[in-house]
N, C-alpha and C. Protein backbone atom coordinates (compact mmCIF):
# COMPACT_ATOMS: atom_id res chain seq x y z
N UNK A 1 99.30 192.86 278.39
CA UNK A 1 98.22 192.79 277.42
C UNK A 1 97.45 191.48 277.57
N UNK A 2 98.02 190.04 277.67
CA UNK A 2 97.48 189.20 277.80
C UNK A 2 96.93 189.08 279.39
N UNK A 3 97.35 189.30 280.61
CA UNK A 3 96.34 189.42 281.49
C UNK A 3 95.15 190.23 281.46
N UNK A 4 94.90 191.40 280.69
CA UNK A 4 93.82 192.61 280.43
C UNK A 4 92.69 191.39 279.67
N UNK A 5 93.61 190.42 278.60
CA UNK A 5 92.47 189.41 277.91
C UNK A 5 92.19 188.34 278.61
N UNK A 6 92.86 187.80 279.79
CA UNK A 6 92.21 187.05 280.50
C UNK A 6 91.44 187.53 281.51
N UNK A 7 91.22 188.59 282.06
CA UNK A 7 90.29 189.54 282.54
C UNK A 7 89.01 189.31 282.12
N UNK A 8 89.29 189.92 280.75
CA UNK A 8 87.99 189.98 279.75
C UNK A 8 87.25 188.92 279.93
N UNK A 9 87.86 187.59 279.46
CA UNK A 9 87.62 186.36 279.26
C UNK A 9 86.84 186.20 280.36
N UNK A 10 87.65 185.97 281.48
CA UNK A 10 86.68 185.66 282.75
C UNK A 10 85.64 186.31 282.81
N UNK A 11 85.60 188.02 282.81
CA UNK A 11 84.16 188.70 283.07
C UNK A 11 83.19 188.11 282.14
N UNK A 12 83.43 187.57 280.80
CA UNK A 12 82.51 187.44 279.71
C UNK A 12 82.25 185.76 280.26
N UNK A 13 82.59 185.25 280.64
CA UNK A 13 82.69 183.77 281.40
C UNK A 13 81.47 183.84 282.56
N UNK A 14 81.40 184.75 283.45
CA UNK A 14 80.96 185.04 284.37
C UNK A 14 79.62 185.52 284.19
N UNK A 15 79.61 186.72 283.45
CA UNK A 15 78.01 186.76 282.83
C UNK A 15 77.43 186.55 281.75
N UNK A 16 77.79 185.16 281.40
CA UNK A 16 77.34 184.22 281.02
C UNK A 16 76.63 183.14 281.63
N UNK A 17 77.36 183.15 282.87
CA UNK A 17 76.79 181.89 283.68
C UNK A 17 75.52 182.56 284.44
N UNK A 18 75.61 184.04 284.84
CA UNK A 18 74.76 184.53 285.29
C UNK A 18 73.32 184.68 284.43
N UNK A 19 73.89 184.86 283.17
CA UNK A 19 72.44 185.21 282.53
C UNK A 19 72.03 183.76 281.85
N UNK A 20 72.63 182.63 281.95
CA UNK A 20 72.14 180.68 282.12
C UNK A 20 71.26 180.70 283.34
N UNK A 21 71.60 181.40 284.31
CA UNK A 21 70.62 180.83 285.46
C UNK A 21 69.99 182.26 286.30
N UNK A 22 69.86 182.81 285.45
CA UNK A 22 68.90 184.22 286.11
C UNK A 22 68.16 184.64 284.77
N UNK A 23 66.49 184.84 285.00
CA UNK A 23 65.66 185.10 284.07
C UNK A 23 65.48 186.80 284.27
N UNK A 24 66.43 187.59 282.80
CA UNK A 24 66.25 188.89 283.47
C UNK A 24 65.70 189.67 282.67
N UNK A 25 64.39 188.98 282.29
CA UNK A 25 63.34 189.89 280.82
C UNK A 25 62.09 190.37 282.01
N UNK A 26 62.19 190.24 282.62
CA UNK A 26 60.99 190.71 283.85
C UNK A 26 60.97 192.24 283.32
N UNK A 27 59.19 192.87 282.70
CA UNK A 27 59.22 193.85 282.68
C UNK A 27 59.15 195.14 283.77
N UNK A 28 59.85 196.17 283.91
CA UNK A 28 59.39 197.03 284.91
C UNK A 28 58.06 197.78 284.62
N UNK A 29 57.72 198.04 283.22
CA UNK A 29 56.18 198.49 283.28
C UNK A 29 55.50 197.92 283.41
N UNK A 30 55.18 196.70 283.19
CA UNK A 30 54.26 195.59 284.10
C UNK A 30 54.14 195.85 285.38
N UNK A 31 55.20 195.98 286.24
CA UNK A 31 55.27 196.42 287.57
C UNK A 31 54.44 197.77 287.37
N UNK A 32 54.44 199.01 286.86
CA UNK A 32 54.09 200.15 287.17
C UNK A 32 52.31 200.13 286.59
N UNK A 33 51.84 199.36 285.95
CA UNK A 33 50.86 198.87 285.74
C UNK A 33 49.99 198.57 286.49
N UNK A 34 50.44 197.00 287.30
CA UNK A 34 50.19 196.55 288.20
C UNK A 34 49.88 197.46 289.33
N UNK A 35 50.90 197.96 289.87
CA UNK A 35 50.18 199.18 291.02
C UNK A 35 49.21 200.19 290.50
N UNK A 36 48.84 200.46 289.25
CA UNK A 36 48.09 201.41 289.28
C UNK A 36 47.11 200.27 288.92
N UNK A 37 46.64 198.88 288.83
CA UNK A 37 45.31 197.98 288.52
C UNK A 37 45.01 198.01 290.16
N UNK A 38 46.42 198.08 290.86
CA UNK A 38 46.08 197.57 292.40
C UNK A 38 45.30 198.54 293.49
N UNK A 39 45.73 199.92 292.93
CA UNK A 39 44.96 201.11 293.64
C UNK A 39 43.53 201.60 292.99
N UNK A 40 43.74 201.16 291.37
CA UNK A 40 42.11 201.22 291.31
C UNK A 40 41.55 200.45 292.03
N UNK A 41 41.44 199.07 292.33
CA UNK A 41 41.13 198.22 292.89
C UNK A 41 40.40 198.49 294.39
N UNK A 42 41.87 199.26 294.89
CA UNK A 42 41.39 199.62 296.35
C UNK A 42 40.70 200.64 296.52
N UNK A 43 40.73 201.84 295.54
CA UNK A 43 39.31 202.38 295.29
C UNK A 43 38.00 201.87 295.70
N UNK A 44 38.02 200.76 294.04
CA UNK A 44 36.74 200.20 294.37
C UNK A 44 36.34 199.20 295.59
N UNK A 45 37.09 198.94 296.40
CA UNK A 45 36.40 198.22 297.84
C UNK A 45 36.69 198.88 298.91
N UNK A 46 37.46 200.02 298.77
CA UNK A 46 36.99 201.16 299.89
C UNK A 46 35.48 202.00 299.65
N UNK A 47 34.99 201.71 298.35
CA UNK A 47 33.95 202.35 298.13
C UNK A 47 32.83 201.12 298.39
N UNK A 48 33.14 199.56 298.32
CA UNK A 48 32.32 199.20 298.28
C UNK A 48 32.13 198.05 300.32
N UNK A 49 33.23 199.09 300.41
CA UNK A 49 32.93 199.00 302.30
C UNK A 49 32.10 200.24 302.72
N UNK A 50 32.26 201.35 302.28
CA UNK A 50 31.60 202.44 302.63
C UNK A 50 30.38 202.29 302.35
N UNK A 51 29.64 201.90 301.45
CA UNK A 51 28.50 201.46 301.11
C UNK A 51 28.17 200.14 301.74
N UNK A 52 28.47 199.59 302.61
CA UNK A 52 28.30 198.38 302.86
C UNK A 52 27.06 198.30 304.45
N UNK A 53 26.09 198.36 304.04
CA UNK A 53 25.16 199.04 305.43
C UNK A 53 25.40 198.14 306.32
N UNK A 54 25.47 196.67 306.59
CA UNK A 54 25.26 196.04 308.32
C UNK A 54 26.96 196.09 308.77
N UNK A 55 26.93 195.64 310.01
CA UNK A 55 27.82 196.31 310.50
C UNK A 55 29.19 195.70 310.50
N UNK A 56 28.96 194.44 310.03
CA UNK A 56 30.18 193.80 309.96
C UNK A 56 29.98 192.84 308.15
N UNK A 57 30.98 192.54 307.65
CA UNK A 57 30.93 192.13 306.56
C UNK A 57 31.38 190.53 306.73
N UNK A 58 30.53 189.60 306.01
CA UNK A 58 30.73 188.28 306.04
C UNK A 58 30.80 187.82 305.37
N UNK A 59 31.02 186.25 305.01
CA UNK A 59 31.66 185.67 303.93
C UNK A 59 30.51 185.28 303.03
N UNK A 60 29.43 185.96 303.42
CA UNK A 60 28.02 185.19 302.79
C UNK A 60 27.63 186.39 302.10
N UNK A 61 27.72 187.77 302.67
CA UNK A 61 27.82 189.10 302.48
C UNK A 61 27.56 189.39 300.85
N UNK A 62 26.78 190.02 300.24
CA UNK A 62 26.80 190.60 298.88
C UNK A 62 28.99 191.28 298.39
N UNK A 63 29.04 192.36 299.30
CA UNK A 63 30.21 193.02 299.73
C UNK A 63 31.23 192.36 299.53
N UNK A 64 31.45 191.36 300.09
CA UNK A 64 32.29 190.02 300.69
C UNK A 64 32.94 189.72 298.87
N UNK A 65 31.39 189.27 298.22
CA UNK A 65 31.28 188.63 296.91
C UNK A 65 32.24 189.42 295.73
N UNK A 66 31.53 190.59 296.26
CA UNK A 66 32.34 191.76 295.28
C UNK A 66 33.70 192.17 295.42
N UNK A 67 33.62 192.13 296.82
CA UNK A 67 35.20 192.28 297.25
C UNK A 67 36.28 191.28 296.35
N UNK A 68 35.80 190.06 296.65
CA UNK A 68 36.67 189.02 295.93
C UNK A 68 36.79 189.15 294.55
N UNK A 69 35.65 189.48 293.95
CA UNK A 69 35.58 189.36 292.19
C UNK A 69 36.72 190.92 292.01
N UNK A 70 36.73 191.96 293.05
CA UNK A 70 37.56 192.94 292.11
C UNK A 70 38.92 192.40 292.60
N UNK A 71 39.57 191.46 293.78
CA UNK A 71 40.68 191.13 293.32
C UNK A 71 41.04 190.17 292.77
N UNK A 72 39.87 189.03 292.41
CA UNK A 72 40.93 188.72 290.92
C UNK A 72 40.64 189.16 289.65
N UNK A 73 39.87 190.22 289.49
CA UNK A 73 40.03 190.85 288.63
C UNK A 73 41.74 192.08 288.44
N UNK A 74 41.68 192.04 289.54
CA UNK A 74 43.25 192.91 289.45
C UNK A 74 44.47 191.84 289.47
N UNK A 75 44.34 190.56 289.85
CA UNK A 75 45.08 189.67 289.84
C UNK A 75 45.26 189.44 288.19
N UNK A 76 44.10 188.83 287.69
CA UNK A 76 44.55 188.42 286.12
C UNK A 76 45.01 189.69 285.47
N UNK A 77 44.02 190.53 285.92
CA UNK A 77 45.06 191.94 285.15
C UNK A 77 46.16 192.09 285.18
N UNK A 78 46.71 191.91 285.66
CA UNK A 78 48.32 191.96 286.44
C UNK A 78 49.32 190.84 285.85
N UNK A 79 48.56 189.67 285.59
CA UNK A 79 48.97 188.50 284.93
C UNK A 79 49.23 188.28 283.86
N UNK A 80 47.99 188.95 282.73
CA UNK A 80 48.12 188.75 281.74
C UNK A 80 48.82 190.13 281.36
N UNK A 81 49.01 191.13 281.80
CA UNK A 81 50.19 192.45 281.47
C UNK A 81 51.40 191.71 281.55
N UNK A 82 51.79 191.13 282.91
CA UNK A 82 53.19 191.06 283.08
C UNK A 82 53.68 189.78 281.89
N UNK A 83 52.73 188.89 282.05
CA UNK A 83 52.90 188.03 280.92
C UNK A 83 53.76 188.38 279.45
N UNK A 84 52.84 189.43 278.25
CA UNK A 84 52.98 189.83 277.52
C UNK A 84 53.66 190.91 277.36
N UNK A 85 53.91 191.63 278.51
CA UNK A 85 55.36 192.83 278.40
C UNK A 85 56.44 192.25 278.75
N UNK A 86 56.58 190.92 279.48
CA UNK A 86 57.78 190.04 279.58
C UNK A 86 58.00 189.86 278.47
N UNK A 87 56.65 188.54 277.81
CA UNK A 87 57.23 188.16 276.06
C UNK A 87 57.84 189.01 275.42
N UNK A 88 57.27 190.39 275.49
CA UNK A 88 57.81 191.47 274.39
C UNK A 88 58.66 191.64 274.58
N UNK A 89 60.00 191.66 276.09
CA UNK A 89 60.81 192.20 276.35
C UNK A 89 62.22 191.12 275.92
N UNK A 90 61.27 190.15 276.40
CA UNK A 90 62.20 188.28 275.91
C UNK A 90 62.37 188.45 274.81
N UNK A 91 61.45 188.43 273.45
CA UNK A 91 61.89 188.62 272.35
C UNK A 91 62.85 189.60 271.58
N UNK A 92 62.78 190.95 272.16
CA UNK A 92 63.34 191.61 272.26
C UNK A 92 65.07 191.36 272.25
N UNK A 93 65.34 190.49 273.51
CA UNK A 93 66.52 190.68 273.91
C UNK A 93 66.83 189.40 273.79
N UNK A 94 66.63 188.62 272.67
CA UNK A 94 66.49 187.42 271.94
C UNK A 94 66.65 186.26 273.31
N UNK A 95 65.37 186.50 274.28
CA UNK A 95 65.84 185.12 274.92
C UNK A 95 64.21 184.59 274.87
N UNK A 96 64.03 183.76 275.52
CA UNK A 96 63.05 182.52 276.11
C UNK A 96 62.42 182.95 277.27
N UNK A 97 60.71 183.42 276.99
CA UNK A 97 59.65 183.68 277.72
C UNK A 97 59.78 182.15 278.50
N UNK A 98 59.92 181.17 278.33
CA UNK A 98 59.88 179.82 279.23
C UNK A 98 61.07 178.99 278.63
N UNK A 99 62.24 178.78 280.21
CA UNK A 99 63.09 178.37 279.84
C UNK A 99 63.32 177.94 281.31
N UNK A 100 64.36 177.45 281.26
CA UNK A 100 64.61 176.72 283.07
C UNK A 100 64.89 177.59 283.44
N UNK A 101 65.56 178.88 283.70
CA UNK A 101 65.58 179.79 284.46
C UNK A 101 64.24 180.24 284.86
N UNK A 102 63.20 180.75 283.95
CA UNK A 102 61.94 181.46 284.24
C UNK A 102 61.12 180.03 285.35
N UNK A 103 61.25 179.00 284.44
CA UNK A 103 60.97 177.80 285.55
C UNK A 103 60.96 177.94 286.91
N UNK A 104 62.59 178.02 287.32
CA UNK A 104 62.31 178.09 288.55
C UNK A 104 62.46 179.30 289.44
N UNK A 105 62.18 180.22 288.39
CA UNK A 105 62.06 181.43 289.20
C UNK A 105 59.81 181.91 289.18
N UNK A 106 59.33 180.94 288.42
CA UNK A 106 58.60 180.48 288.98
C UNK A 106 57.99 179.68 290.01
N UNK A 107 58.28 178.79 290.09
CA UNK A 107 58.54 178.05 291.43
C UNK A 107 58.71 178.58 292.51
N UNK A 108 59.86 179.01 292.83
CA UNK A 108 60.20 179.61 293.82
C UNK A 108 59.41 180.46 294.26
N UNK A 109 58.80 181.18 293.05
CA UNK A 109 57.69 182.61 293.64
C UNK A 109 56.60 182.07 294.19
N UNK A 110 56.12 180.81 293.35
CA UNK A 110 54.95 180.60 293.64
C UNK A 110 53.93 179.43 294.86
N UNK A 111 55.36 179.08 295.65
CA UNK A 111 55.69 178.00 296.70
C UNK A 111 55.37 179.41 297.98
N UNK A 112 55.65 180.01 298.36
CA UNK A 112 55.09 181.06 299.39
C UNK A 112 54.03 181.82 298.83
N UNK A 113 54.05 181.96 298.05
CA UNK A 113 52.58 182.59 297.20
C UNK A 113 50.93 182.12 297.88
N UNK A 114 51.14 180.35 297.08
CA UNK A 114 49.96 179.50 297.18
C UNK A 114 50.24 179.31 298.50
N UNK A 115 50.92 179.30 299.52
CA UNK A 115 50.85 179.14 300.94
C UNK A 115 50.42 180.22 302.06
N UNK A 116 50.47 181.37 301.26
CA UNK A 116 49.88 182.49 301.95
C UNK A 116 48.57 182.86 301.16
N UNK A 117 48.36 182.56 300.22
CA UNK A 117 47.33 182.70 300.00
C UNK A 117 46.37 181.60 300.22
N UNK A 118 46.24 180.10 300.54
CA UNK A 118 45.95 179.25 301.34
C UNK A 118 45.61 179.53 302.67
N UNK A 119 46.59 180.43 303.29
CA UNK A 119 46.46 180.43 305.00
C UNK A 119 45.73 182.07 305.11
N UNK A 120 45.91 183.03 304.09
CA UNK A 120 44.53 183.72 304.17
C UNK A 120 43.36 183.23 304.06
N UNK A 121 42.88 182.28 302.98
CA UNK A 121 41.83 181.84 302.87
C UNK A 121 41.17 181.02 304.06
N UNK A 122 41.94 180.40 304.45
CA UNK A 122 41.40 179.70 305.94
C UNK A 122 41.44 180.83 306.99
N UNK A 123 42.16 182.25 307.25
CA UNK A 123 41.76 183.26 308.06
C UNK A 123 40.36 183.28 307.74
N UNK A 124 40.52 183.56 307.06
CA UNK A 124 39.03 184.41 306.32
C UNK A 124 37.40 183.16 306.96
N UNK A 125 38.11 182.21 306.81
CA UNK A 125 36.92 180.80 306.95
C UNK A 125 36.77 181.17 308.61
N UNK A 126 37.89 181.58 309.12
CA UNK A 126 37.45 181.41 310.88
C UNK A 126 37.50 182.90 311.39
N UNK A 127 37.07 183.75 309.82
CA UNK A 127 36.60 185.32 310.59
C UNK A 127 37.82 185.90 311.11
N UNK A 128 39.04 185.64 310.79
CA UNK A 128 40.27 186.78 311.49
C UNK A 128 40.28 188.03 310.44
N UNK A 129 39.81 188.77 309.83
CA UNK A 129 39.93 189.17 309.04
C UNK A 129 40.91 190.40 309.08
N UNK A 130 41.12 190.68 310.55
CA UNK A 130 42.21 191.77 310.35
C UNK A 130 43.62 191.62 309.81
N UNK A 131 44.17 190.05 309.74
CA UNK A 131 45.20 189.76 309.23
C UNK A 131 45.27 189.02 308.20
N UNK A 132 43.93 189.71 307.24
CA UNK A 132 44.14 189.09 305.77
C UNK A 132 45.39 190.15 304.95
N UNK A 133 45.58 191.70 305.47
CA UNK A 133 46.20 192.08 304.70
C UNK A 133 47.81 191.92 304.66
N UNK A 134 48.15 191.95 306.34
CA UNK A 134 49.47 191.63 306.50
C UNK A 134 49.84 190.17 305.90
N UNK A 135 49.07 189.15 305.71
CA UNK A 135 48.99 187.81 305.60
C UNK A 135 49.59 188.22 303.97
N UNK A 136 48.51 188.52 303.05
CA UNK A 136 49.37 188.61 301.88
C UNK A 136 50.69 189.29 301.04
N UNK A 137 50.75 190.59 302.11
CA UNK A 137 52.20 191.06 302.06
C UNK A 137 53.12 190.28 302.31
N UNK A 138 52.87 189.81 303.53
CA UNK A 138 54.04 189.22 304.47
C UNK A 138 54.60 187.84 303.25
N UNK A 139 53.89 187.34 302.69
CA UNK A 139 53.86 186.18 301.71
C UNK A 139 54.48 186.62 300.26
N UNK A 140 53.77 187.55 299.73
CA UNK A 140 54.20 188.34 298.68
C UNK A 140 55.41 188.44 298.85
N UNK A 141 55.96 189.18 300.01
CA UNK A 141 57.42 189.71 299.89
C UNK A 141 58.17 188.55 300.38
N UNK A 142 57.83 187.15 301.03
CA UNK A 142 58.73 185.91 300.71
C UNK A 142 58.91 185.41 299.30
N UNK A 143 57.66 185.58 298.27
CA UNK A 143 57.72 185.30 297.23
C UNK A 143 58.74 185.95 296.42
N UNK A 144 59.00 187.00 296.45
CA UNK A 144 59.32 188.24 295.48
C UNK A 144 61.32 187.95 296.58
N UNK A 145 61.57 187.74 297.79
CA UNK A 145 62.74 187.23 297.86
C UNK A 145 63.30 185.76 297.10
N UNK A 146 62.24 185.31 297.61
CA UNK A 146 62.84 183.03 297.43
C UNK A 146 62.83 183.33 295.12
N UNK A 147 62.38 184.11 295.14
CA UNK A 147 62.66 184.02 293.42
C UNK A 147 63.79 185.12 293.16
N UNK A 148 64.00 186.20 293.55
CA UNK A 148 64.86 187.11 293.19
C UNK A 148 66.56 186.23 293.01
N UNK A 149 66.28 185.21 293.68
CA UNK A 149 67.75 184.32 292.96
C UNK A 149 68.08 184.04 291.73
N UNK A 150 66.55 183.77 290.97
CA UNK A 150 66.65 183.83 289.53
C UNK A 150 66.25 184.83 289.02
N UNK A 151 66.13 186.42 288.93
CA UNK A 151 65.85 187.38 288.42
C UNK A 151 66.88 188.30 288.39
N UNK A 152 66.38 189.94 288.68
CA UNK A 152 66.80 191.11 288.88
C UNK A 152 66.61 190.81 290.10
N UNK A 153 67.96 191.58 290.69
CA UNK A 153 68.07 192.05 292.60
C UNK A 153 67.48 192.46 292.80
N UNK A 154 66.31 193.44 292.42
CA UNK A 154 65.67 195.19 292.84
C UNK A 154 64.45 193.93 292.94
N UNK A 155 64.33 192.91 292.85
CA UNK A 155 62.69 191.65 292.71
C UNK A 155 62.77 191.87 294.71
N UNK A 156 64.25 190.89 294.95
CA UNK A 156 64.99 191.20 296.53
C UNK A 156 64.38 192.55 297.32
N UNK A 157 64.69 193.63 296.72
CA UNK A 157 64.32 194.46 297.75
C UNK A 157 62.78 195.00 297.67
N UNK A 158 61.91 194.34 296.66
CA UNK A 158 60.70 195.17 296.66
C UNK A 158 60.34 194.07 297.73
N UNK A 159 60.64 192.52 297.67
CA UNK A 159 60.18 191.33 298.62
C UNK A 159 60.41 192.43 300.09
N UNK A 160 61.63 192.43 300.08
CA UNK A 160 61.66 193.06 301.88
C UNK A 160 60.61 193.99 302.11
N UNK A 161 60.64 194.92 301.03
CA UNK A 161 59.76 196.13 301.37
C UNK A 161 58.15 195.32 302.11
N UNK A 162 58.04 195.21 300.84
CA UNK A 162 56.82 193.99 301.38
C UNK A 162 56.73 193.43 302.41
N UNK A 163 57.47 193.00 303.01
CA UNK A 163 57.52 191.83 304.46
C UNK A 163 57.22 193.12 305.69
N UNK A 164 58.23 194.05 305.31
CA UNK A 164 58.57 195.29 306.59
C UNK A 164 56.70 195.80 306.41
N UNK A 165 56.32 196.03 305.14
CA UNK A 165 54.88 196.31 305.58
C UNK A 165 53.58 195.93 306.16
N UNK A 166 54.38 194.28 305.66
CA UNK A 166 53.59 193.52 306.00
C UNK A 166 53.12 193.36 308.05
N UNK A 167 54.46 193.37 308.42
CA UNK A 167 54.83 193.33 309.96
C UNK A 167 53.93 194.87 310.05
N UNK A 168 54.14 195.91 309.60
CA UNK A 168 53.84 197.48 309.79
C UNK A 168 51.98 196.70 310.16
N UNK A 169 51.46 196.33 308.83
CA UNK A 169 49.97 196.25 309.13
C UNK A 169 49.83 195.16 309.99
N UNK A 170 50.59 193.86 310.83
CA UNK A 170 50.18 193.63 311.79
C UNK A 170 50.14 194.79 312.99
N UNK A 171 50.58 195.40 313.17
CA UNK A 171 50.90 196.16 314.57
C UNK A 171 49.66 197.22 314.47
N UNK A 172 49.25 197.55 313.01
CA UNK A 172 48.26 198.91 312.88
C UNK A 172 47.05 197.87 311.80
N UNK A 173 46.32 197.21 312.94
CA UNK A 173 45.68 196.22 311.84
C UNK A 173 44.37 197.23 311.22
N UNK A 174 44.49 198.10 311.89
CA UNK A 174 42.84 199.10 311.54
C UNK A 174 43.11 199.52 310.18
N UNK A 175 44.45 199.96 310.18
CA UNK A 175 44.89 200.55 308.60
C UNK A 175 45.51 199.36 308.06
N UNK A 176 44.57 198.34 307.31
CA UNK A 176 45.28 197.04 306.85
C UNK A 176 45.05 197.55 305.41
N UNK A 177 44.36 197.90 305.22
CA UNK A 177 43.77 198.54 303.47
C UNK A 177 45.03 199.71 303.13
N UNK A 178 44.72 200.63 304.06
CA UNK A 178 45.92 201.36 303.76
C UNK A 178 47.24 201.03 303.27
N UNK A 179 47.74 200.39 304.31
CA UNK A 179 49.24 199.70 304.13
C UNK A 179 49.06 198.96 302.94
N UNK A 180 47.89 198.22 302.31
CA UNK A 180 48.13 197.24 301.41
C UNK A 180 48.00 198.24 300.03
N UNK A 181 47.54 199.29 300.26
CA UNK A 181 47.70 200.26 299.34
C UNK A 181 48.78 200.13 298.71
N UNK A 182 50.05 201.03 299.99
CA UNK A 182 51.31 201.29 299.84
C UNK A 182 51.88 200.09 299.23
N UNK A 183 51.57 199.21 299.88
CA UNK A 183 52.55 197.70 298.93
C UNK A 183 52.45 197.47 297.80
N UNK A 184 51.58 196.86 297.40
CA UNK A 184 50.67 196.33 296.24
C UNK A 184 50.28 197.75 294.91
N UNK A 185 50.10 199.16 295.43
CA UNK A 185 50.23 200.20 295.12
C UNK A 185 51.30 200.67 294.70
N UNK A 186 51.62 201.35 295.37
CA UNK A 186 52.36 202.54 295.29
C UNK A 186 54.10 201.95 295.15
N UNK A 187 54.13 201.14 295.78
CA UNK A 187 55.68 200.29 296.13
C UNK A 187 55.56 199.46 294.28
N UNK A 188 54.66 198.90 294.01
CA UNK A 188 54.94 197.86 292.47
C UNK A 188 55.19 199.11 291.51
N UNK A 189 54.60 201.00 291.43
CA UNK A 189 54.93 201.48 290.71
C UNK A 189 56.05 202.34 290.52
N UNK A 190 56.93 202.54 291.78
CA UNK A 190 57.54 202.77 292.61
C UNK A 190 58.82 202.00 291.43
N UNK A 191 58.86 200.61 292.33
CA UNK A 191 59.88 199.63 291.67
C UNK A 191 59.77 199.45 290.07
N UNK A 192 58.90 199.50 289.51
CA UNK A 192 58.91 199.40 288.16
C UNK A 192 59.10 200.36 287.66
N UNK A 193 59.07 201.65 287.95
CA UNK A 193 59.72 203.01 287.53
C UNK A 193 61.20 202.60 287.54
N UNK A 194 61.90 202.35 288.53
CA UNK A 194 63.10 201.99 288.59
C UNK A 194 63.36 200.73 287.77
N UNK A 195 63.20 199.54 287.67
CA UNK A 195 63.42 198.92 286.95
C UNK A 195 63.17 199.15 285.09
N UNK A 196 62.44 199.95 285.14
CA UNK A 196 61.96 200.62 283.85
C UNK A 196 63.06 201.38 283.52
N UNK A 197 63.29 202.41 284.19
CA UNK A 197 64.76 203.36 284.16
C UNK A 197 66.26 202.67 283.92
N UNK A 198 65.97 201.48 284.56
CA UNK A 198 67.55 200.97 284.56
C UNK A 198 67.52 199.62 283.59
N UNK A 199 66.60 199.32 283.55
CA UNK A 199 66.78 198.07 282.40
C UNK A 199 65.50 198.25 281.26
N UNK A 200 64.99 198.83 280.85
CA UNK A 200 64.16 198.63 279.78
C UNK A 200 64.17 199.55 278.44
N UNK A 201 64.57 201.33 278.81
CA UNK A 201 64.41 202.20 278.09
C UNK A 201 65.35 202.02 276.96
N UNK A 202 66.77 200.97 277.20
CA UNK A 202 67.57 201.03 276.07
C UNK A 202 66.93 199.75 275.25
């Protein structure tokens, strides 16, 4: 009987320490959100390449302009959702929207983040433009690993997914929109269905 309670003890010992240093209010409908802000998105600049009359698009470009304004328009969208379905979920499960865990599971995300999104932006300055899309997968899904230390595991495997697509749209750079579909798309609603299913509905 008393080994069954030192059992206990330890397991309750154990995730404890786990949930001190892993931030695990991350909503999954934020995620399922997010992919559906991300495929409207690609809607609208597959429509606003198709319409785009000269023959190549530049950084001076009307197109170009618009292109950028609808993704950070899907960016803050995405930001300020995940934001406030986190809070709701933190409060919820009586913990801390900002606490040293969320800290540095910020950090961590956002150290390959601003570095791929940095080294797209300088693609973009010297015209490579076929590897703007693999560029932000490939980054994304370092981000979404180097933080999954402080989160949910399933953060881990959407990062890989990400990276493997990322490599996919170097090799097929013609379909770079496509693939970034699938990532940023279909894969964030994908994972947040699942994370929704397994941690949120109770």
């Amino acid at each position: 009987m008393e080994t069954k309670d030192y059992l206990k003890d330890i397991q309750d010992i154990k995730q404890m320490m786990a949930q001190s240093t892993q931030f695990i209010s991350l909503s999954g409908l934020s995620g399922i959100l997010a992919g559906l802000y991300a495929l409207c998105g690609a809607v609208v600049v597959n429509f606003l390449i198709d319409n785009h009359h000269a023959e190549f698009i530049t950084l001076e470009s009307t197109t170009f302009k618009q292109i950028i304004a609808v993704a950070i328009v899907v960016l803050v969208l995405s930001l300020i959702t995940a934001y406030f379905l986190t809070a709701k979920k933190a409060k919820k499960v009586g913990e801390k929207v900002w606490n040293p865990s969320s800290k540095r599971l910020l950090i961590n995300f956002c150290i390959p983040l601003f570095t791929g999104g940095i080294l797209a932006l300088l693609l973009l300055r010297h015209g490579v433009y076929g590897l703007i899309a693999p560029i932000t997968l490939i980054f994304y899904g370092l981000a979404c690993v180097n933080a999954s230390k402080y989160t949910l595991r399933d953060v881990r495997y959407l990062g890989i997914t990400e990276i493997i697509l990322g490599l996919i749209a170097v090799e097929y750079s013609g379909y770079g929109l496509y693939v970034w579909i699938v990532g940023f798309g279909i894969c964030h609603i994908v994972y947040g269905a699942v994370m929704y299913y397994k941690y949120d509905r109770n």
